[in-house]
Protein backbone atom coordinates (compact mmCIF):
# COMPACT_ATOMS: atom_id res chain seq x y z
CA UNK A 1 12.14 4.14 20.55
CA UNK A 2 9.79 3.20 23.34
CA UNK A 3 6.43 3.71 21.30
CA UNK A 4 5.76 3.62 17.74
CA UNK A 5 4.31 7.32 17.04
CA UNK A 6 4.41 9.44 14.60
CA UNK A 7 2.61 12.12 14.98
CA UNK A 8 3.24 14.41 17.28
CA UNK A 9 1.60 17.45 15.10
CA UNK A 10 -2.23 17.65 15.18
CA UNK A 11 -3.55 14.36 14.41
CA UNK A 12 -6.84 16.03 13.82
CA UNK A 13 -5.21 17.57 10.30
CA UNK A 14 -5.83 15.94 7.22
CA UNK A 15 -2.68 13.46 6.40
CA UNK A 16 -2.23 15.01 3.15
CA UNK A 17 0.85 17.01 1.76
CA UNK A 18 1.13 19.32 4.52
CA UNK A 19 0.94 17.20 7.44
CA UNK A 20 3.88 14.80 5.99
CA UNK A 21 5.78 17.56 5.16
CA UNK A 22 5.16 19.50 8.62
CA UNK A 23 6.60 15.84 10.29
CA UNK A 24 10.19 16.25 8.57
CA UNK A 25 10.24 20.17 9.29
CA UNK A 26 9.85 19.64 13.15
CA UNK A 27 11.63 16.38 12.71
CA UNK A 28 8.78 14.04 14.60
CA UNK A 29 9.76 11.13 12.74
CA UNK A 30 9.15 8.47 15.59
CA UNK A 31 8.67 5.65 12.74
CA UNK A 32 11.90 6.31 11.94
CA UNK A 33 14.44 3.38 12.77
CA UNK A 34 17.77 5.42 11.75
CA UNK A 35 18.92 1.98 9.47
CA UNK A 36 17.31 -0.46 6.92
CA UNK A 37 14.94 -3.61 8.57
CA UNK A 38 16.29 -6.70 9.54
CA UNK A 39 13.38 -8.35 7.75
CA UNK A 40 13.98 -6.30 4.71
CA UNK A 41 17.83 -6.96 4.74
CA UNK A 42 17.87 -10.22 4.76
CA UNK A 43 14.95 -10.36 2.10
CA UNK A 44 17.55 -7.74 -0.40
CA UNK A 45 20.17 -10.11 0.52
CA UNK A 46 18.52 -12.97 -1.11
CA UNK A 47 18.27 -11.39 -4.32
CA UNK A 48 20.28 -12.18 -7.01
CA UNK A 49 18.97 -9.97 -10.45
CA UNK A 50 20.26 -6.86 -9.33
CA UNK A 51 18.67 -5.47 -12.37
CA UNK A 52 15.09 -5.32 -11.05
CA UNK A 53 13.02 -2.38 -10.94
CA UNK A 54 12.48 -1.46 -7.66
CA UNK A 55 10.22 0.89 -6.13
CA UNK A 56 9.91 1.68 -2.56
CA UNK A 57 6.70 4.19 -1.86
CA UNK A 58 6.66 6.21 1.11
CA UNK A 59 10.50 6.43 0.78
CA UNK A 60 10.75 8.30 4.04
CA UNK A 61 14.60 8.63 4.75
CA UNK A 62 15.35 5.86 2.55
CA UNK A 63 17.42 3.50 4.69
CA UNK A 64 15.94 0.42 2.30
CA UNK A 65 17.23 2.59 -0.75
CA UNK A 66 20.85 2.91 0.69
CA UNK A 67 21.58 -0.50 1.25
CA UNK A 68 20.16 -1.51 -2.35
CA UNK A 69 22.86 0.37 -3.48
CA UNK A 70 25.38 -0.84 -1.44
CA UNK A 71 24.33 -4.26 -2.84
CA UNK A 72 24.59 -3.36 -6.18
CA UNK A 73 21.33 -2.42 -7.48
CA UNK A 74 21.33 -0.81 -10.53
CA UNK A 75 17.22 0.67 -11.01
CA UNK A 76 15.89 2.27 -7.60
CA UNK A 77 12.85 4.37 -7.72
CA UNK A 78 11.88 6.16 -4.26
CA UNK A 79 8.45 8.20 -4.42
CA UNK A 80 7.12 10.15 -1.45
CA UNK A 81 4.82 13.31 -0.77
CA UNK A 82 6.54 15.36 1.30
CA UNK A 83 8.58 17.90 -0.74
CA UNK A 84 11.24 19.15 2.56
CA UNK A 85 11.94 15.10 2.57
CA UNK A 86 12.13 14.56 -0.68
CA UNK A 87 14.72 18.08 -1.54
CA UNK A 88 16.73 16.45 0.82
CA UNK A 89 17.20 12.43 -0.52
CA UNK A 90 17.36 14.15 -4.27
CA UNK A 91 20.52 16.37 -2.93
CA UNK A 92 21.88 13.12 -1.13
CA UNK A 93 21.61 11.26 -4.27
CA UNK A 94 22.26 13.97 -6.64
CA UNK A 95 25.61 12.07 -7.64
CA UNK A 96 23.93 8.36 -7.86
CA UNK A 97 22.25 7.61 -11.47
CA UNK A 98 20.84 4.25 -10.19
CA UNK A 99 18.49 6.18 -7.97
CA UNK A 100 15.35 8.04 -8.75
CA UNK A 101 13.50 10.09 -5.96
CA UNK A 102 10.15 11.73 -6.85
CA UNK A 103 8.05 14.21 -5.11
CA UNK A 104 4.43 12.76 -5.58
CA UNK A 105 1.43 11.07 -4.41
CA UNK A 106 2.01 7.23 -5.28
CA UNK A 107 -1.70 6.80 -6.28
CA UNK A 108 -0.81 8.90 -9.25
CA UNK A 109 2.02 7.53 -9.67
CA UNK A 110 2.98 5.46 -13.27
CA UNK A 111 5.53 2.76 -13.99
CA UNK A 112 5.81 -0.83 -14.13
CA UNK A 113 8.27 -2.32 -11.12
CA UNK A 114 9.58 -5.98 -10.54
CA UNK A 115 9.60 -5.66 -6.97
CA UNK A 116 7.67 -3.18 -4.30
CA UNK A 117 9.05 -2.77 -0.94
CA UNK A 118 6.50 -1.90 1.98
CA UNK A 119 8.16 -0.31 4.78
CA UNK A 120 5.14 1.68 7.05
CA UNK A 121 3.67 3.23 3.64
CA UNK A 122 0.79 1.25 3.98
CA UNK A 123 -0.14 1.79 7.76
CA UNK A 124 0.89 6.02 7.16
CA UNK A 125 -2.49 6.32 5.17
CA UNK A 126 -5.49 6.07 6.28
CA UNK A 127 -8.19 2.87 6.81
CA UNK A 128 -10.41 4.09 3.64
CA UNK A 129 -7.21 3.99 1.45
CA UNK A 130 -6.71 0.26 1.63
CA UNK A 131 -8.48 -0.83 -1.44
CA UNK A 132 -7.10 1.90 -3.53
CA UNK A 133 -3.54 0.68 -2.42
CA UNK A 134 -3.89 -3.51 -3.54
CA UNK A 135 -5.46 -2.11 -6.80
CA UNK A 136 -2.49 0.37 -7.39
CA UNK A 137 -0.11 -2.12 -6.23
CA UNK A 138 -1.25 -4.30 -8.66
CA UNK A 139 -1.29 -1.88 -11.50
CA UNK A 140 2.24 -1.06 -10.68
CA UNK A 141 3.87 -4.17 -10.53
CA UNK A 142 4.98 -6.19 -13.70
CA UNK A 143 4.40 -9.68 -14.37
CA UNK A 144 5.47 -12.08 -11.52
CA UNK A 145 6.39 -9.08 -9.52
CA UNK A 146 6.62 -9.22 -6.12
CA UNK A 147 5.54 -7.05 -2.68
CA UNK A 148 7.19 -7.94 0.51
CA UNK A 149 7.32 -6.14 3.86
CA UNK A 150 6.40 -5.64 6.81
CA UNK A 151 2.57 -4.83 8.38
CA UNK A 152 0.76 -3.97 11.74
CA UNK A 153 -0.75 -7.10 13.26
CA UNK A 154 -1.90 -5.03 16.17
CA UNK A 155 -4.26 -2.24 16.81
CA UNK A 156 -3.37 1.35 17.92
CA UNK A 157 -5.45 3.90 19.57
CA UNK A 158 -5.16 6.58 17.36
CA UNK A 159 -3.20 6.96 14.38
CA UNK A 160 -1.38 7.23 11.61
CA UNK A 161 0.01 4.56 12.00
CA UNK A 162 -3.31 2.60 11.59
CA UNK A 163 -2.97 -1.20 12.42
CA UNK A 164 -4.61 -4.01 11.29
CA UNK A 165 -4.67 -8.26 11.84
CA UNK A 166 -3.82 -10.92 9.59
CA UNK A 167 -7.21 -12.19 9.01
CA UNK A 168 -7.76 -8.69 7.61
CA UNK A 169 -5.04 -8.98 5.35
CA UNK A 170 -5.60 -11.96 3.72
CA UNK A 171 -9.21 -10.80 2.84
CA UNK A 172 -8.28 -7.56 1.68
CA UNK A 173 -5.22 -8.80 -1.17
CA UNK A 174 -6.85 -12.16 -1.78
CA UNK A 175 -6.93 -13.29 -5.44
CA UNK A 176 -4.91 -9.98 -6.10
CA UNK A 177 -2.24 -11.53 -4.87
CA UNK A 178 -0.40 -14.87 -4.74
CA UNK A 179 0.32 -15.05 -0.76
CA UNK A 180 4.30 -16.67 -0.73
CA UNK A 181 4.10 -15.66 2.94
CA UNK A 182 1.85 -13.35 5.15
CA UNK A 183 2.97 -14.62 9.16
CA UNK A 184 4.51 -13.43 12.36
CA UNK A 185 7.75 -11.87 11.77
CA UNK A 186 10.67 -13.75 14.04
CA UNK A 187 13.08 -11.06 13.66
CA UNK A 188 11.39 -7.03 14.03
CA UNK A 189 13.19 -4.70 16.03
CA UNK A 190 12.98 -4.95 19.67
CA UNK A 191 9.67 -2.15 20.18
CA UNK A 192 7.94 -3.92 17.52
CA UNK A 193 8.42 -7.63 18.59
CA UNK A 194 5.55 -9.27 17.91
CA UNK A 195 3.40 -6.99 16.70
CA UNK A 196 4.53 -7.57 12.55
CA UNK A 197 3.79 -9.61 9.92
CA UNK A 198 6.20 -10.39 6.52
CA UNK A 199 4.80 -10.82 3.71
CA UNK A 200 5.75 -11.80 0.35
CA UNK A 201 2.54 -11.24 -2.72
CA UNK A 202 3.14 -12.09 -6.28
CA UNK A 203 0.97 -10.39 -8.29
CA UNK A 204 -1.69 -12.64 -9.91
CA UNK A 205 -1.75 -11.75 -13.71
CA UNK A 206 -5.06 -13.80 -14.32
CA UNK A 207 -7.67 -11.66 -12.85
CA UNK A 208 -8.71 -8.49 -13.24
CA UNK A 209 -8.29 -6.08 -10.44
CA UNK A 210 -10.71 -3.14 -10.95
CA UNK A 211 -11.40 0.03 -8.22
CA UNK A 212 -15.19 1.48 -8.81
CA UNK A 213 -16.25 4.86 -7.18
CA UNK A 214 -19.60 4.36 -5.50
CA UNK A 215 -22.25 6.66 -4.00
CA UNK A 216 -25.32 5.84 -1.94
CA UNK A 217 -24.33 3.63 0.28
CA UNK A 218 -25.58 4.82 3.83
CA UNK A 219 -25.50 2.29 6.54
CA UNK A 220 -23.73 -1.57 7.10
CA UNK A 221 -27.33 -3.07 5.82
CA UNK A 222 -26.37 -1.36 2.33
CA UNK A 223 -22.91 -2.17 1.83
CA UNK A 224 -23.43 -5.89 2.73
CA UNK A 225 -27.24 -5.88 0.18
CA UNK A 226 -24.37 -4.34 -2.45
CA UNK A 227 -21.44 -7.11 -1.68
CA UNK A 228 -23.71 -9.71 -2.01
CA UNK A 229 -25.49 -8.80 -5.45
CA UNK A 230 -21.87 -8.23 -7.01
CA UNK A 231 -21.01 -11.63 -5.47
CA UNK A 232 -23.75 -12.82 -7.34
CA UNK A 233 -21.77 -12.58 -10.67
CA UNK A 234 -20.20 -14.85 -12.65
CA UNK A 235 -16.73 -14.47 -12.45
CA UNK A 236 -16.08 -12.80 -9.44
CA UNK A 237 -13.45 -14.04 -7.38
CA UNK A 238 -13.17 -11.00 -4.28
CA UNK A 239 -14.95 -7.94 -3.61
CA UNK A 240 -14.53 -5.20 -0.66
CA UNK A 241 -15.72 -1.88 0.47
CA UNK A 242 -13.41 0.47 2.33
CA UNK A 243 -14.16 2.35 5.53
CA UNK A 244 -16.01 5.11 4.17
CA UNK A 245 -18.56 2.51 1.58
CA UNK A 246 -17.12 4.82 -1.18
CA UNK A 247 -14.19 2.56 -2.41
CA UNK A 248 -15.17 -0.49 -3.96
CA UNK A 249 -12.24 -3.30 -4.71
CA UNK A 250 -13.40 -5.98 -7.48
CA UNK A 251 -10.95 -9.33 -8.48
CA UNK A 252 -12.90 -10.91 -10.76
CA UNK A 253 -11.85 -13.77 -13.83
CA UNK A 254 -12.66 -10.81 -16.81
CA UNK A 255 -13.55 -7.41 -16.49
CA UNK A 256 -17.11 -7.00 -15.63
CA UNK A 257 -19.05 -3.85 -17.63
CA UNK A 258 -19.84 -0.42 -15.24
CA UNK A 259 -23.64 -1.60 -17.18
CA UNK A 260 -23.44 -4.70 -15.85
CA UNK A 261 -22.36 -3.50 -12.39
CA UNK A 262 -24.98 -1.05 -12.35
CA UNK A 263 -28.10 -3.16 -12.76
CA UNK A 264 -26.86 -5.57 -10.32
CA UNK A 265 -25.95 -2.91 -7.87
CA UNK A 266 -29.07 -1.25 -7.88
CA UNK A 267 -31.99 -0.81 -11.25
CA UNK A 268 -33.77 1.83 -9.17
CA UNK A 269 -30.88 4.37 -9.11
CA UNK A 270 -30.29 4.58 -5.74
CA UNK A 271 -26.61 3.82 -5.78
CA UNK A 272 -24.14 4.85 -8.42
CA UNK A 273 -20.70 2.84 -9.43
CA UNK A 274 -17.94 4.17 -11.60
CA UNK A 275 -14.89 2.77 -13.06
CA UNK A 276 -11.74 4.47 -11.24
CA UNK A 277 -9.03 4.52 -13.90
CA UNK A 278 -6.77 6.28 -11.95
């Protein structure tokens, strides 16, 4: 694999149901590295409770999956959108009771996992996603759970996939997270040498993570006026806006009231904010 591409259909479509599914139909899977991760097999190979829940979004073909069953793994749960992919894992599996595979789109997806594996889920969806995905991730994992993978430290022209740098990172799952590790990964495959990070995030049970919906925001001047009156608040440990100023990613000490955020954000009602609860 000379070039990390996947898309080889219309990158112009929207990368919804359709588009995933259309990738597995004409078989333009170019993320695809036909086995499991070095980084991730090592990381499976360290653990010992082979109880834990595991979930691994963006299943794709499920290499990861495999070789936690080979290991003994007794609770697998692989969710992805694209229903030719997914027809084809559940008839793979259809003999194997430690494995679940679900057709679905993981930010409606429910459960409570003790360990999340990231295997080019999170650089598949697009730049405005990226607070949605920390709070979700957060919401999904248990108590001292853990997710470890792999991201993008470099930048691509086009995507999916969508890259992204390390200082990037650690401002988008700070306080969220508990950063175990977030550096340059010493052992990707050969065409992605150098261009990955590992990480390893415990999720940090003493803040609240909360996404808001919010509408008004027009231009860079805005967004940062809005940042800074939030930061203004007691309590408030991390805030963000995603790509499209819709998406807005609080981690604060206690949840703060949509009243509360509302007055601060703007008394003259030219914004609106909104609790997302899911």
């Amino acid at each position: 694999m000379s070039e990390i591409q996947c898309c080889t259909v219309s990158c112009e479509r929207p990368l919804d149901q359709n588009y995933w599914d259309a990738q597995y139909k004409s078989k333009t899977t170019g993320w695809d590295l036909g086995a499991v991760s070095t980084p991730i097999r090592l990381y499976i190979d360290e653990q010992t409770d082979k109880n834990k829940r595991i979930l691994i979004p963006g299943g794709g073909n499920s290499y990861e999956a495999e070789y936690l069953l080979d290991k003994g793994f007794t609770n697998i749960t692989v969710i992805d959108i694209a229903p030719t992919l997914v027809q084809q894992l559940q008839k793979k599996f259809t003999s194997e009771e430690r494995i679940r595979v679900v057709l679905g789109d993981f930010f409606e997806h429910q459960g409570q996992y003790d360990l999340i594996i990231e295997q080019t889920f999170f650089c598949a969806l697009p730049p405005s996603l990226r607070q949605r995905y920390v709070w979700k991730m957060h919401q999904l994992l248990a108590d001292k759970g853990m997710l470890v993978g792999l991201l993008f430290n470099r930048s691509f022209e086009k995507g999916p996939p969508f890259g992204g740098s390390l200082p990037e990172y650690e401002i988008l799952f700070r306080d969220s997270f508990f950063t175990h590790r977030l550096d340059i990964c010493a052992n990707s495959v050969a065409p992605r040498a150098n261009t990955e990070l590992w990480f390893e995030f415990e999720k940090n049970t003493d803040v609240n993570v909360g996404l808001y919906r919010i509408d008004g925001i027009t231009c860079s001047e805005c967004s940062k006026t809005v940042i800074q009156n939030i930061k203004a608040l007691a309590g408030v440990k991390n805030i963000s806006l995603n790509t499209a100023n819709t998406d807005l990613l609080l981690v604060s000490d206690a949840e703060i009231s949509e009243d509360l955020l509302q007055q601060q954000v703007d008394s003259t009602g030219k914004y609106s904010i909104e609790k997302v609860t899911k």
